[in-house]
C-alpha atoms as a PDB file:
ATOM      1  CA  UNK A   1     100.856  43.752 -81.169  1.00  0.00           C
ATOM      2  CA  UNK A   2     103.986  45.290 -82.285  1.00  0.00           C
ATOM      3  CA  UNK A   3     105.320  44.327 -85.839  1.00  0.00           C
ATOM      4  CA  UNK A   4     109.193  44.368 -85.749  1.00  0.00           C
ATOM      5  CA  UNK A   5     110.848  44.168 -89.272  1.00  0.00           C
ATOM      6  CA  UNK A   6     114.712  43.054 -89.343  1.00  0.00           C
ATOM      7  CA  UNK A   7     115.344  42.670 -92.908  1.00  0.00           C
ATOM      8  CA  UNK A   8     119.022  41.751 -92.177  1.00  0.00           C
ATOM      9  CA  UNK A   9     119.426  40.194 -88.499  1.00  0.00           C
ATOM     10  CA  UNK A  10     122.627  38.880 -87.042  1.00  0.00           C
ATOM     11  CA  UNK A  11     123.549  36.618 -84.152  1.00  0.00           C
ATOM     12  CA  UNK A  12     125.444  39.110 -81.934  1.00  0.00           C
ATOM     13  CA  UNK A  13     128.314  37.889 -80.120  1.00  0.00           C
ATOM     14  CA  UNK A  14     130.091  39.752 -77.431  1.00  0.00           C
ATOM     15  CA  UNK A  15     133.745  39.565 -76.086  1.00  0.00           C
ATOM     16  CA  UNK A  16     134.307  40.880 -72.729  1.00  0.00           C
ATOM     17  CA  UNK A  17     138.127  41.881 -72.108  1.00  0.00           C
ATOM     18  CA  UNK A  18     139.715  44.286 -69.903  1.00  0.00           C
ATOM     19  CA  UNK A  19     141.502  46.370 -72.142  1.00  0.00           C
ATOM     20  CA  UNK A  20     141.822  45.646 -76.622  1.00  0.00           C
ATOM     21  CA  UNK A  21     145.341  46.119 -78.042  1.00  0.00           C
ATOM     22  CA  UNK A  22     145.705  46.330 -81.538  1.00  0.00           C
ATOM     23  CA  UNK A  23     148.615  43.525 -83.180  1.00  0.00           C
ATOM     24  CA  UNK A  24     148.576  41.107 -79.817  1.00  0.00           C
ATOM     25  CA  UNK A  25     147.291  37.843 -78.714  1.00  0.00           C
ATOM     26  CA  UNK A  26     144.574  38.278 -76.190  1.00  0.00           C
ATOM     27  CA  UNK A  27     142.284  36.106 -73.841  1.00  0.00           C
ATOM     28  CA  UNK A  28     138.481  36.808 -73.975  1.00  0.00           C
ATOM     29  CA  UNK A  29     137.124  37.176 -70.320  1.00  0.00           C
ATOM     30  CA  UNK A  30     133.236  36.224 -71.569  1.00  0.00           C
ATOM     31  CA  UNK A  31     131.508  35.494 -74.451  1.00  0.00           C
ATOM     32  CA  UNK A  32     127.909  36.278 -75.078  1.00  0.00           C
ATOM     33  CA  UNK A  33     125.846  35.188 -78.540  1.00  0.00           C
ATOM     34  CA  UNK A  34     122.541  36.279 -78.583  1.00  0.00           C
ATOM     35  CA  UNK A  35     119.738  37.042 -81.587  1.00  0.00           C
ATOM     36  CA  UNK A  36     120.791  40.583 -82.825  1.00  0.00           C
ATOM     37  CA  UNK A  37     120.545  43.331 -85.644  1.00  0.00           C
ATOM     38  CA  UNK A  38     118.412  46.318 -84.614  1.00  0.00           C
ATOM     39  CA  UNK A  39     114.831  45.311 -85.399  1.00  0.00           C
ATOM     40  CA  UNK A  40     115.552  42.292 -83.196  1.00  0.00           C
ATOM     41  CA  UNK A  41     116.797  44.042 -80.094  1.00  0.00           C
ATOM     42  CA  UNK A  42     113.814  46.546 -80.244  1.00  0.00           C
ATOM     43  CA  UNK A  43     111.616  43.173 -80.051  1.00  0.00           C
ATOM     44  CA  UNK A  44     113.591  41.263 -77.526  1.00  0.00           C
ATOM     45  CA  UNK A  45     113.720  45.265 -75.319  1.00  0.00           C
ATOM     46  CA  UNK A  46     109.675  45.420 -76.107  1.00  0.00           C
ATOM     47  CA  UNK A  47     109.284  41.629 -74.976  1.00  0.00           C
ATOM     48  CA  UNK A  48     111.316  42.533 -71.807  1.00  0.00           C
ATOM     49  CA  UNK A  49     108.537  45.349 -70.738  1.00  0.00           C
ATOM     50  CA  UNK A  50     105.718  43.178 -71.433  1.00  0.00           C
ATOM     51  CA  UNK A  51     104.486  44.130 -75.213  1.00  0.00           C
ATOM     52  CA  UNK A  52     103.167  41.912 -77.612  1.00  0.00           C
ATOM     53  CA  UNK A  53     105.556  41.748 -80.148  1.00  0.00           C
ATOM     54  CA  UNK A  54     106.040  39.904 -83.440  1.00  0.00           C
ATOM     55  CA  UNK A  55     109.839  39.425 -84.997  1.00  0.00           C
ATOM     56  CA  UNK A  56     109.715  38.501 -88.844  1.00  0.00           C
ATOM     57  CA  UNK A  57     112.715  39.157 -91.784  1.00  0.00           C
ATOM     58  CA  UNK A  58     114.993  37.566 -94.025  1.00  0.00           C
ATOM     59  CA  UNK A  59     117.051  34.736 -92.575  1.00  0.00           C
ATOM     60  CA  UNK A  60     118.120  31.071 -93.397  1.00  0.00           C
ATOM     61  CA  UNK A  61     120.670  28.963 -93.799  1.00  0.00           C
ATOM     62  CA  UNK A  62     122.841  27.546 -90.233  1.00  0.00           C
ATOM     63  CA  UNK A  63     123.020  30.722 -88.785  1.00  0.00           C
ATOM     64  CA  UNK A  64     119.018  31.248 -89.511  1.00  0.00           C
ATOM     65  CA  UNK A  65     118.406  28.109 -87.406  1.00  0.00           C
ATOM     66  CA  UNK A  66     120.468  29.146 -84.495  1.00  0.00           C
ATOM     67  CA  UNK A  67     118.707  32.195 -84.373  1.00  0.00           C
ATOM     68  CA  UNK A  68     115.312  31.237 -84.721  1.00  0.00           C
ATOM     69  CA  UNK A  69     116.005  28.882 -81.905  1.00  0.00           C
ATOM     70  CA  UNK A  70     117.360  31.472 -79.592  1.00  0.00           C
ATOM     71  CA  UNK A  71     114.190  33.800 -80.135  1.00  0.00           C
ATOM     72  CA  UNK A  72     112.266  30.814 -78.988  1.00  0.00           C
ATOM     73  CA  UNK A  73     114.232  30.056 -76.298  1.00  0.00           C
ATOM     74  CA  UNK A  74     113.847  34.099 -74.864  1.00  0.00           C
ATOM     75  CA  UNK A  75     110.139  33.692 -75.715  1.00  0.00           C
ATOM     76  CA  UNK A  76     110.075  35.991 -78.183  1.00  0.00           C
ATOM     77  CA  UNK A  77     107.872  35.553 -81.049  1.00  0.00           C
ATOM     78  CA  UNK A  78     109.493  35.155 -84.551  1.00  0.00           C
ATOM     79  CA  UNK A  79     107.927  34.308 -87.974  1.00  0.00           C
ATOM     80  CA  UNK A  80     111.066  35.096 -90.570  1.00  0.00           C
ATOM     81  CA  UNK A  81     111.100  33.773 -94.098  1.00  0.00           C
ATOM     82  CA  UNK A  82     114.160  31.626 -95.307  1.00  0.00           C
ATOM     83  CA  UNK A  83     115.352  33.480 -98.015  1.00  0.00           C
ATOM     84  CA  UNK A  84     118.737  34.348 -97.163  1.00  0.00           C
ATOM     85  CA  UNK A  85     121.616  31.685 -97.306  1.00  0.00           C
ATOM     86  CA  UNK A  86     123.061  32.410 -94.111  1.00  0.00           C
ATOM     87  CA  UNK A  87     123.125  35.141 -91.316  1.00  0.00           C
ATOM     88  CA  UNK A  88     125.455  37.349 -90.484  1.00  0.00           C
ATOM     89  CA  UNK A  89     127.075  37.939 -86.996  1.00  0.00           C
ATOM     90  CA  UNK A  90     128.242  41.520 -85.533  1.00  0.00           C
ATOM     91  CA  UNK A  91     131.643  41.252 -82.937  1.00  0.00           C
ATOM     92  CA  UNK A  92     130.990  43.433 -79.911  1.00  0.00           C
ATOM     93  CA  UNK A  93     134.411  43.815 -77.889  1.00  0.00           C
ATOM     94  CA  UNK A  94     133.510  45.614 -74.521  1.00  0.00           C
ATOM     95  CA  UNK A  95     136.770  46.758 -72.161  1.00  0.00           C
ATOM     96  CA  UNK A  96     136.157  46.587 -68.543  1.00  0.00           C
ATOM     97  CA  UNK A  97     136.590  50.347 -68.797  1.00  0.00           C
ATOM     98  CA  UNK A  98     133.634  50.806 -71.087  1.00  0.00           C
ATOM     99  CA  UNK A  99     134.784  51.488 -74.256  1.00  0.00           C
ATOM    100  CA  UNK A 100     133.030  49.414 -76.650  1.00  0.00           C
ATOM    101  CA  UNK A 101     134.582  48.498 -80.146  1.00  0.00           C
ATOM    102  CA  UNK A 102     131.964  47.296 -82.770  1.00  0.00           C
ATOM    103  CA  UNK A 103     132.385  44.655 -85.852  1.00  0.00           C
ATOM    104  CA  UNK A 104     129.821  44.681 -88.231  1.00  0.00           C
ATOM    105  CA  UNK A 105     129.429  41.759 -91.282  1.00  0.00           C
ATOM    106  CA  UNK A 106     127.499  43.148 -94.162  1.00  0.00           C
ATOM    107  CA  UNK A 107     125.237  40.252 -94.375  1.00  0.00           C
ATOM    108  CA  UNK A 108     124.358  37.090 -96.818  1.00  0.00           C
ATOM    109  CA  UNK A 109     122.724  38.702-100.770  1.00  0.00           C
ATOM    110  CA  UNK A 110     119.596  36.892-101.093  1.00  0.00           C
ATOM    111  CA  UNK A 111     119.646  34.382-104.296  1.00  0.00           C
ATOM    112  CA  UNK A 112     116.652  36.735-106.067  1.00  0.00           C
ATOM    113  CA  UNK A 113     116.864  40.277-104.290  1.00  0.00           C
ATOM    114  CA  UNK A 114     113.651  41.502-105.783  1.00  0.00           C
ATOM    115  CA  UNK A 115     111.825  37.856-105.601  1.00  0.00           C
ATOM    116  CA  UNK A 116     112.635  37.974-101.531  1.00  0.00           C
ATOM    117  CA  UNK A 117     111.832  41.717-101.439  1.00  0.00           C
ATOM    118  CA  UNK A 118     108.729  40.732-102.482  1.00  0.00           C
ATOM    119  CA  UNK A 119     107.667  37.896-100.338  1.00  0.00           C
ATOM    120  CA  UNK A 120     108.932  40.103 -97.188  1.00  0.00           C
ATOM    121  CA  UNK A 121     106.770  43.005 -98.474  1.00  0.00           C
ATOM    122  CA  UNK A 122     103.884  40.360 -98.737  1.00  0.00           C
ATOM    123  CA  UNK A 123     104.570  38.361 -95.235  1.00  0.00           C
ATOM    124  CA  UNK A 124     104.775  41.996 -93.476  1.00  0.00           C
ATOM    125  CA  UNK A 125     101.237  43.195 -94.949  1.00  0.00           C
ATOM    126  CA  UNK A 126      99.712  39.820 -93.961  1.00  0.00           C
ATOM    127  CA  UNK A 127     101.205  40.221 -90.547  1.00  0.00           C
ATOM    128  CA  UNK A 128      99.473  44.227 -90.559  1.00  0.00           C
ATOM    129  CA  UNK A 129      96.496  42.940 -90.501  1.00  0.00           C
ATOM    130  CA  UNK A 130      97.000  42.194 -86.461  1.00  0.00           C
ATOM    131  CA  UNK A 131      99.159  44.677 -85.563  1.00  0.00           C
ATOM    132  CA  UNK A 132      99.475  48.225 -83.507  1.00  0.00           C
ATOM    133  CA  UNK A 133     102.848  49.653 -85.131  1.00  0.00           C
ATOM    134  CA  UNK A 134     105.351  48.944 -87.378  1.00  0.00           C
ATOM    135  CA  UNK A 135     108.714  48.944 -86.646  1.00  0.00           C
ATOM    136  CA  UNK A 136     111.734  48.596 -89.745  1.00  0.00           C
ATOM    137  CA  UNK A 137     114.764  48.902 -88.310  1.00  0.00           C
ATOM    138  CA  UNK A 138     118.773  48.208 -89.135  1.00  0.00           C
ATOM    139  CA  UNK A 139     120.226  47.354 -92.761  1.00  0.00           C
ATOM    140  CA  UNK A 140     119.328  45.707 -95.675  1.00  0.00           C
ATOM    141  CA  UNK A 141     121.206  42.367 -97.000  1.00  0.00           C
ATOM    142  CA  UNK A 142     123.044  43.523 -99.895  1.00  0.00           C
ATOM    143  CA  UNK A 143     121.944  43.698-103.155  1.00  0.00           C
ATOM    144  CA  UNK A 144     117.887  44.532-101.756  1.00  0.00           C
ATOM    145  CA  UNK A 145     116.602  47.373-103.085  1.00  0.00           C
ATOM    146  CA  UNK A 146     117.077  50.647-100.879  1.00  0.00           C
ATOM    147  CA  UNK A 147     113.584  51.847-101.040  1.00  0.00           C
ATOM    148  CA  UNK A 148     112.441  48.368 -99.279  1.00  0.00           C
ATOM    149  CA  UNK A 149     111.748  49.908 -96.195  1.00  0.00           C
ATOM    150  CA  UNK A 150     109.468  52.761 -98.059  1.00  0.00           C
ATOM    151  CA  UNK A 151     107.398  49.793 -99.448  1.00  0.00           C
ATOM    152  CA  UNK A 152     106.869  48.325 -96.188  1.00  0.00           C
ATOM    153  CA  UNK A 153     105.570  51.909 -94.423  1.00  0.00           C
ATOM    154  CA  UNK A 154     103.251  52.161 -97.612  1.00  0.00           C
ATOM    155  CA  UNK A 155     101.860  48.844 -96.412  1.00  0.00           C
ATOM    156  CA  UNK A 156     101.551  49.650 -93.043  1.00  0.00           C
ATOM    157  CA  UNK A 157      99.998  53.660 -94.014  1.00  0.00           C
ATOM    158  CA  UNK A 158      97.173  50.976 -96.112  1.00  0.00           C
ATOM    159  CA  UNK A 159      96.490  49.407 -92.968  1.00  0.00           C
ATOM    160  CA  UNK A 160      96.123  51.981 -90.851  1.00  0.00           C
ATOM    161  CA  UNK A 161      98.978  50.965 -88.646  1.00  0.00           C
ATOM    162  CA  UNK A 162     101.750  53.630 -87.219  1.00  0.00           C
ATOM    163  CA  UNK A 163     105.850  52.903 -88.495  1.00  0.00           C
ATOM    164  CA  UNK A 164     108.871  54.296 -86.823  1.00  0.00           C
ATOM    165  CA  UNK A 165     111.643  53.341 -89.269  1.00  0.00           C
ATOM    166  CA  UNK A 166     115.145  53.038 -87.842  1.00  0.00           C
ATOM    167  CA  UNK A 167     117.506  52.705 -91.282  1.00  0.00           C
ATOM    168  CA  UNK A 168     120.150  54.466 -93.241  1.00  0.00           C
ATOM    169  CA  UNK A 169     122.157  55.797 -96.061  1.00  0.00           C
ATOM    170  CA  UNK A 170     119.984  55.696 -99.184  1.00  0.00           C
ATOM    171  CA  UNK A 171     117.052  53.490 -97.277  1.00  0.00           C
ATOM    172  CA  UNK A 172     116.873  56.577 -95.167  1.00  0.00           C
ATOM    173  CA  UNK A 173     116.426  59.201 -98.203  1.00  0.00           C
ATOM    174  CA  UNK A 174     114.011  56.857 -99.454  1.00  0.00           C
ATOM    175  CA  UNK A 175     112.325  56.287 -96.764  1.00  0.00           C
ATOM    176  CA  UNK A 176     112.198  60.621 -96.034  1.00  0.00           C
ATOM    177  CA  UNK A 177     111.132  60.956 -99.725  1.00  0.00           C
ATOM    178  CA  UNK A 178     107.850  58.609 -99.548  1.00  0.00           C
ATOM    179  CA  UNK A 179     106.935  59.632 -95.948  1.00  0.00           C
ATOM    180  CA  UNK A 180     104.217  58.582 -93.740  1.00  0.00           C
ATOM    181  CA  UNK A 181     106.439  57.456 -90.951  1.00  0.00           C
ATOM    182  CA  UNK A 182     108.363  58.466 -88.179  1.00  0.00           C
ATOM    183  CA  UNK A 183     112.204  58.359 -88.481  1.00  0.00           C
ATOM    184  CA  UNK A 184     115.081  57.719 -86.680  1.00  0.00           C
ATOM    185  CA  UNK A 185     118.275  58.560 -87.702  1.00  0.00           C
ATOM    186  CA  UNK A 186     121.554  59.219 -85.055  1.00  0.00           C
ATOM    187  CA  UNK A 187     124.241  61.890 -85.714  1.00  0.00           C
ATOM    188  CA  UNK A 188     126.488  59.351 -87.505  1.00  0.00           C
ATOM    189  CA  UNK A 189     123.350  58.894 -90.366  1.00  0.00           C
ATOM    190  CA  UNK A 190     122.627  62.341 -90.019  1.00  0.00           C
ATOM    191  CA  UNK A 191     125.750  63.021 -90.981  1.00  0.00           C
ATOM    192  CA  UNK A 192     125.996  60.709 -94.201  1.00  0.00           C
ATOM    193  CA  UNK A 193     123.310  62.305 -95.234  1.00  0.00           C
ATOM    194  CA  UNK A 194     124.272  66.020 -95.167  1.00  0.00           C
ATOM    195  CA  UNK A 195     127.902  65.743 -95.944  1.00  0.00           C
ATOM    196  CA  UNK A 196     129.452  67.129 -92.034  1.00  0.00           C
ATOM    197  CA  UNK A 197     128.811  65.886 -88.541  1.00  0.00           C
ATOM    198  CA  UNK A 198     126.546  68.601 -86.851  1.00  0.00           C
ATOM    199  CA  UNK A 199     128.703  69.724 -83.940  1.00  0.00           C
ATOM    200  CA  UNK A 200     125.810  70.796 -81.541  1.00  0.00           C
ATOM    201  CA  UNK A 201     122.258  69.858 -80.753  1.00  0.00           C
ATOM    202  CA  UNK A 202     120.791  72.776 -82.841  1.00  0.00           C
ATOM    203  CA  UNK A 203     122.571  72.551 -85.550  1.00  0.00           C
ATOM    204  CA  UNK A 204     121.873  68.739 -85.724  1.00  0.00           C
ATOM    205  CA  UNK A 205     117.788  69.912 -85.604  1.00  0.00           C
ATOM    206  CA  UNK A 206     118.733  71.820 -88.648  1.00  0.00           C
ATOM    207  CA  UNK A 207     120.187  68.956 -90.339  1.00  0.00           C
ATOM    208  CA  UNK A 208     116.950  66.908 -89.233  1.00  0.00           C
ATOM    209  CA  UNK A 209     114.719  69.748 -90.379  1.00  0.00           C
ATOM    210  CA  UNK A 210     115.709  68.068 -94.301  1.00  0.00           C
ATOM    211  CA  UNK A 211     114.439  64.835 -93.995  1.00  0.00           C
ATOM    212  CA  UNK A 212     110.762  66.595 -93.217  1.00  0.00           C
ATOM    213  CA  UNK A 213     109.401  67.264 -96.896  1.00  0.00           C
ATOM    214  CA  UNK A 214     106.612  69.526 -97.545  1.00  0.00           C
ATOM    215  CA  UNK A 215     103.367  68.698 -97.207  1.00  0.00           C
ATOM    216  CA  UNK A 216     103.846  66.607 -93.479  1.00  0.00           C
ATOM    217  CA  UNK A 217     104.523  63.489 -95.600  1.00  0.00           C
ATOM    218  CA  UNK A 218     107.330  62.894 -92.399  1.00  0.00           C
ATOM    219  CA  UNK A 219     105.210  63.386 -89.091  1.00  0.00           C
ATOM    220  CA  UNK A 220     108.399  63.679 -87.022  1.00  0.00           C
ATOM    221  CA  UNK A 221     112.251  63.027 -86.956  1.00  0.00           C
ATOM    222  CA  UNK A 222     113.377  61.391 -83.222  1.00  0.00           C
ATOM    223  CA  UNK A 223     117.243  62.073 -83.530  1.00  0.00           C
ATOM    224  CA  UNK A 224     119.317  60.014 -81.507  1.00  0.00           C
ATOM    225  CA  UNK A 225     122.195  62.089 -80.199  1.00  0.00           C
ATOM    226  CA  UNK A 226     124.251  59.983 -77.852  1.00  0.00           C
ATOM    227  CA  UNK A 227     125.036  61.356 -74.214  1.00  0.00           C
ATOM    228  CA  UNK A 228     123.363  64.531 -75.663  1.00  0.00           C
ATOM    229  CA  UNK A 229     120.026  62.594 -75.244  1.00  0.00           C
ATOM    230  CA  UNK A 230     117.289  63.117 -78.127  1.00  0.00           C
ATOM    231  CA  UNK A 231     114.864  65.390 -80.424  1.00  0.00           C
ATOM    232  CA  UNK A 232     111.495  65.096 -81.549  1.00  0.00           C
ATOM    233  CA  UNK A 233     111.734  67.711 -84.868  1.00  0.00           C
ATOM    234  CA  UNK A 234     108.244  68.200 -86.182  1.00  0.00           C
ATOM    235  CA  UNK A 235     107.270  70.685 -88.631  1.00  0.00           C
ATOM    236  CA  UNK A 236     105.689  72.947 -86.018  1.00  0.00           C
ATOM    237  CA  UNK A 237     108.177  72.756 -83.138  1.00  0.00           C
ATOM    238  CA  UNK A 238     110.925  71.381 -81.735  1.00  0.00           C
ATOM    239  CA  UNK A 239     111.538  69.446 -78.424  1.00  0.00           C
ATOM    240  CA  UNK A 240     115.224  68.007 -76.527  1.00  0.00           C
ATOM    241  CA  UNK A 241     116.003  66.577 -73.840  1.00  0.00           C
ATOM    242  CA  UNK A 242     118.927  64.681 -71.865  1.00  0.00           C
ATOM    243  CA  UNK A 243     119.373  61.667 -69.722  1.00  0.00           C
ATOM    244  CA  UNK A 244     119.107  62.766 -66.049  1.00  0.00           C
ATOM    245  CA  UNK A 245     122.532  62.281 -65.247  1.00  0.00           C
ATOM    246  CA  UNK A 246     126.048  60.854 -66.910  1.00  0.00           C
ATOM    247  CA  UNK A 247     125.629  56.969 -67.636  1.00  0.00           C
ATOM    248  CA  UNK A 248     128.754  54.841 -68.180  1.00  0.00           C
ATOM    249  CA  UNK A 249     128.218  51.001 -69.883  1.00  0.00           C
ATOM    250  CA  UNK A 250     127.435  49.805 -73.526  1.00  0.00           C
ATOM    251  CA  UNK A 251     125.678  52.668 -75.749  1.00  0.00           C
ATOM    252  CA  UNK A 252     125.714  49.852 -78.734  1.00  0.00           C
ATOM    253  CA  UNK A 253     121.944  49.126 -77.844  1.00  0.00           C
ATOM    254  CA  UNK A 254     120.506  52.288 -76.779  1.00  0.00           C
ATOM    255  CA  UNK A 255     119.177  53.559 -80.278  1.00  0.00           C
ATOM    256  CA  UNK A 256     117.119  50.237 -80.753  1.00  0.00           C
ATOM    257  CA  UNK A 257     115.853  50.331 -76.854  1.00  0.00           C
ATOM    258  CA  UNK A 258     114.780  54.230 -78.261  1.00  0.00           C
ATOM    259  CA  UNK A 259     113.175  53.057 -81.159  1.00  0.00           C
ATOM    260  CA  UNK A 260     111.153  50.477 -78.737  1.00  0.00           C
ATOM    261  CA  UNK A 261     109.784  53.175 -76.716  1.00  0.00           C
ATOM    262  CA  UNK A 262     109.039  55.152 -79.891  1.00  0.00           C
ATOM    263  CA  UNK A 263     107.132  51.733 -81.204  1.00  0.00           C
ATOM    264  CA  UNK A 264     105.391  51.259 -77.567  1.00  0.00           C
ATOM    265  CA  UNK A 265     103.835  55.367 -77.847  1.00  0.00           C
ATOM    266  CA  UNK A 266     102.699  54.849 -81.570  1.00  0.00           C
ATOM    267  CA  UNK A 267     101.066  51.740 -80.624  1.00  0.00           C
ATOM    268  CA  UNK A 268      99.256  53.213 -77.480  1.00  0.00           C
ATOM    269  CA  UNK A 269      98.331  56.160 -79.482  1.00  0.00           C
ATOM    270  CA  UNK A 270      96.944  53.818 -82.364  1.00  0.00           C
ATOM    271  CA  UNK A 271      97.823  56.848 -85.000  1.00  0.00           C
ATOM    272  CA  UNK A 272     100.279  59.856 -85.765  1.00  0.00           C
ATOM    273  CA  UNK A 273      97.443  62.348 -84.933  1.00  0.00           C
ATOM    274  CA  UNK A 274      96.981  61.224 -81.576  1.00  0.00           C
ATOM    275  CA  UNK A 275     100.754  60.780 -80.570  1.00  0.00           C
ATOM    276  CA  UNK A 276     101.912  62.129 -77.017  1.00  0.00           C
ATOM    277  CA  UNK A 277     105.201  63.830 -78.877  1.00  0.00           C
ATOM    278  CA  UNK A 278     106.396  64.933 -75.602  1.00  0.00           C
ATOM    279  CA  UNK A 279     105.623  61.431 -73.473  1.00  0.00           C
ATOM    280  CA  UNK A 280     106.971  59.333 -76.773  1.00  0.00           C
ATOM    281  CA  UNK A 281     109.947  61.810 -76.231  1.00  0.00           C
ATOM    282  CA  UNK A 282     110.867  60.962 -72.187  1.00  0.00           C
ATOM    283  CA  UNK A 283     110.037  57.607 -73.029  1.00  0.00           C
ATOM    284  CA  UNK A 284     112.552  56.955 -75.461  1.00  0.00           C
ATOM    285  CA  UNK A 285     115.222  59.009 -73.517  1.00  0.00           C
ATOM    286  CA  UNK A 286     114.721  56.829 -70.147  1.00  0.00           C
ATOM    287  CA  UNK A 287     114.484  53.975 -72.114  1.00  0.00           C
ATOM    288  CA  UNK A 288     117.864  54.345 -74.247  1.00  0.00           C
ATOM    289  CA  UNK A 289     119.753  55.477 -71.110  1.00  0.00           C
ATOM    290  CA  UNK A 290     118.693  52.486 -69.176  1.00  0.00           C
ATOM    291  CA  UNK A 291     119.723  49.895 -71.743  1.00  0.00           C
ATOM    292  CA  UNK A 292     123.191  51.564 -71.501  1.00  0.00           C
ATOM    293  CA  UNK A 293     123.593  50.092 -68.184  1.00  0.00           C
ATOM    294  CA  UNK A 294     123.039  46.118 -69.549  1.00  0.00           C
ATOM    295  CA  UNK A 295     126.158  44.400 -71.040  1.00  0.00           C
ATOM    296  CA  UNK A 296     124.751  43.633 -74.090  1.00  0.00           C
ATOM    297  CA  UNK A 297     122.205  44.943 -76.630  1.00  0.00           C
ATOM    298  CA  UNK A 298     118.894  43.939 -76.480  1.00  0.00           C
ATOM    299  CA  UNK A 299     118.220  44.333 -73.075  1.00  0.00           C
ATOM    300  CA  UNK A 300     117.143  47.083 -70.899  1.00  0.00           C
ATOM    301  CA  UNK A 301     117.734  47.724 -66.872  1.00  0.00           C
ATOM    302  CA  UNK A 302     113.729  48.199 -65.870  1.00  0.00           C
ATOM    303  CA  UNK A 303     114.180  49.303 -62.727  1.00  0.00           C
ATOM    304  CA  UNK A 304     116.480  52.512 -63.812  1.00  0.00           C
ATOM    305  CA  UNK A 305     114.326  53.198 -66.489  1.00  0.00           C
ATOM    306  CA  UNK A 306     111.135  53.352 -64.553  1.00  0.00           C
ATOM    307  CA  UNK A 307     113.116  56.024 -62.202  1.00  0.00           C
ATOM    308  CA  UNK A 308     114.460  58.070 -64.803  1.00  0.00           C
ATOM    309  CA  UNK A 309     111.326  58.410 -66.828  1.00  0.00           C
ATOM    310  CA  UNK A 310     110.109  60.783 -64.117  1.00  0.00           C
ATOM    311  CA  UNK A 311     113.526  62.722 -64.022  1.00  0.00           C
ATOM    312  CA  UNK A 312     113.712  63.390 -67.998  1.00  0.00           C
ATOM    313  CA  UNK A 313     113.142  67.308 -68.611  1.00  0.00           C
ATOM    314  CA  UNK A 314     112.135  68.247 -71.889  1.00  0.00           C
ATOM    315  CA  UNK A 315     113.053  71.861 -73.282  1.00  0.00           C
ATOM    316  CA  UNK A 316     111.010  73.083 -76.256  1.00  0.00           C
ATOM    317  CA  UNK A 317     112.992  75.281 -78.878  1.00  0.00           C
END
């Protein structure tokens, strides 16, 4: 079983238009709500390919109900704790032409920040105790404690269980400084973090190449790069590779269908020293290109990424 930790969900709701302009009055083509924030996509992707998966988090209020409800109604497995007095909900707009514009809400500050920091960091180590990998993934509500996602990869190192985490900003720097699990960050995070966008591939592995401290407390960074495709950095090589050919559709859930293949090779694996670096890497490529091609994060086009996982090349550098 897969543990999947959204500490700040959302309800994701789509518009589909054929083109935005700024200042005018426009009529939505579709609309699309679904159970969001990146944690939950990864579990609804990993659901979609057939993995055990479990969904827990901070949630409550109306907007907790409505998404509990639509996890049960795609069969995906949820156990969240109500500690939150609502949920927030991202705006996608997608343009017939592709371009997809992005509205995020910040989310709902928990009544005690530390008290539900707490319970979360209990709930998840109960949940450890049955599971394959960790996954902690997407922001924290405001006024949690950065180094939240840290705690929860101590709990999961404690019970032997591999974590991928899949966060930001200062959760990301804490999360680098305690170590002991994989890490995700795109070129946007990267970025945040070093003070300049890398402009190429290599100079983004540089940029990576901080967030591995000494002593292999960080077994690997798996940087997201967009239409550039990925990188596995590890402290003893270096590996890239590129979707197989140019995709156009919705990028907004590609990093989370990444971080689901990441999740699914840790959990086959059953620890960092047995990881397939090189597999986890084609995996996560295929699987982050063919989510491109679905309308809305979340989901994943199986049948493209099944073809394209034997078409990803991997260069070593």
């Amino acid at each position: 079983m897969i543990l999947a930790v959204a500490p700040n969900p959302a309800l994701d709701v789509t518009y589909g238009l054929g083109e935005l302009h700024r200042g005018r009055v426009q009529r939505v083509r579709t609309v699309s709500e679904r159970p969001g924030g990146k944690a939950v996509n990864v579990g609804r992707v990993l659901h979609e390919l057939g993995e055990r998966v479990i969904v827990t988090g901070m949630c409550g209020g109306p907007g907790g109900v409505a998404l509990q409800a639509a996890l049960d109604r795609a069969g995906v497995r949820a156990d969240l704790l109500d500690v939150l007095p609502d949920v927030r909900r991202t705006l996608v707009v997608q343009e017939t032409s592709g371009v997809t514009t992005s509205l995020w809400e910040p989310g709902y500050a928990p009544v005690d920040p530390p008290a539900a920091a707490d319970a979360l960091t209990r709930h998840v180590s109960e949940l450890l105790a049955g599971a394959d990998a960790l996954v902690v993934s997407g922001s924290l509500p405001p006024g949690v404690d950065p180094g939240l996602p840290a705690r929860l990869v101590d709990a999961a190192v404690a019970a032997g269980v591999p974590a991928v985490v899949d966060v930001s900003g200062p959760a990301l720097q804490a999360a680098a400084a305690a170590g002991g699990a994989v890490l995700m960050p795109n070129a946007d995070e990267l970025a945040e973090l070093v003070g300049h966008r890398p402009s190429t591939p290599a100079e983004a592995v540089r940029a990576a190449r901080r967030l591995l401290p000494p002593a292999g407390r960080v077994p690997a960074v798996v940087l997201t790069l967009g239409a550039e495709g990925m990188a596995v950095v590890r402290p003893d090589r270096v590996m890239l590779a590129a979707p197989p050919e140019r995709i156009q559709g919705n990028p907004t859930g590609a990093g989370d269908a990444a971080c689901a293949a990441v999740a699914r090779q840790l959990a086959a694996a059953g620890s960092l020293d047995a990881v397939d670096w090189r597999g986890l890497l084609v995996d996560a490529v295929a699987l982050s290109a063919a989510a491109v091609l679905r309308p809305v994060a979340g989901e994943v086009d199986v049948r493209a990424y099944r073809l394209w996982r034997d078409q990803v090349k991997v260069e070593e550098v």
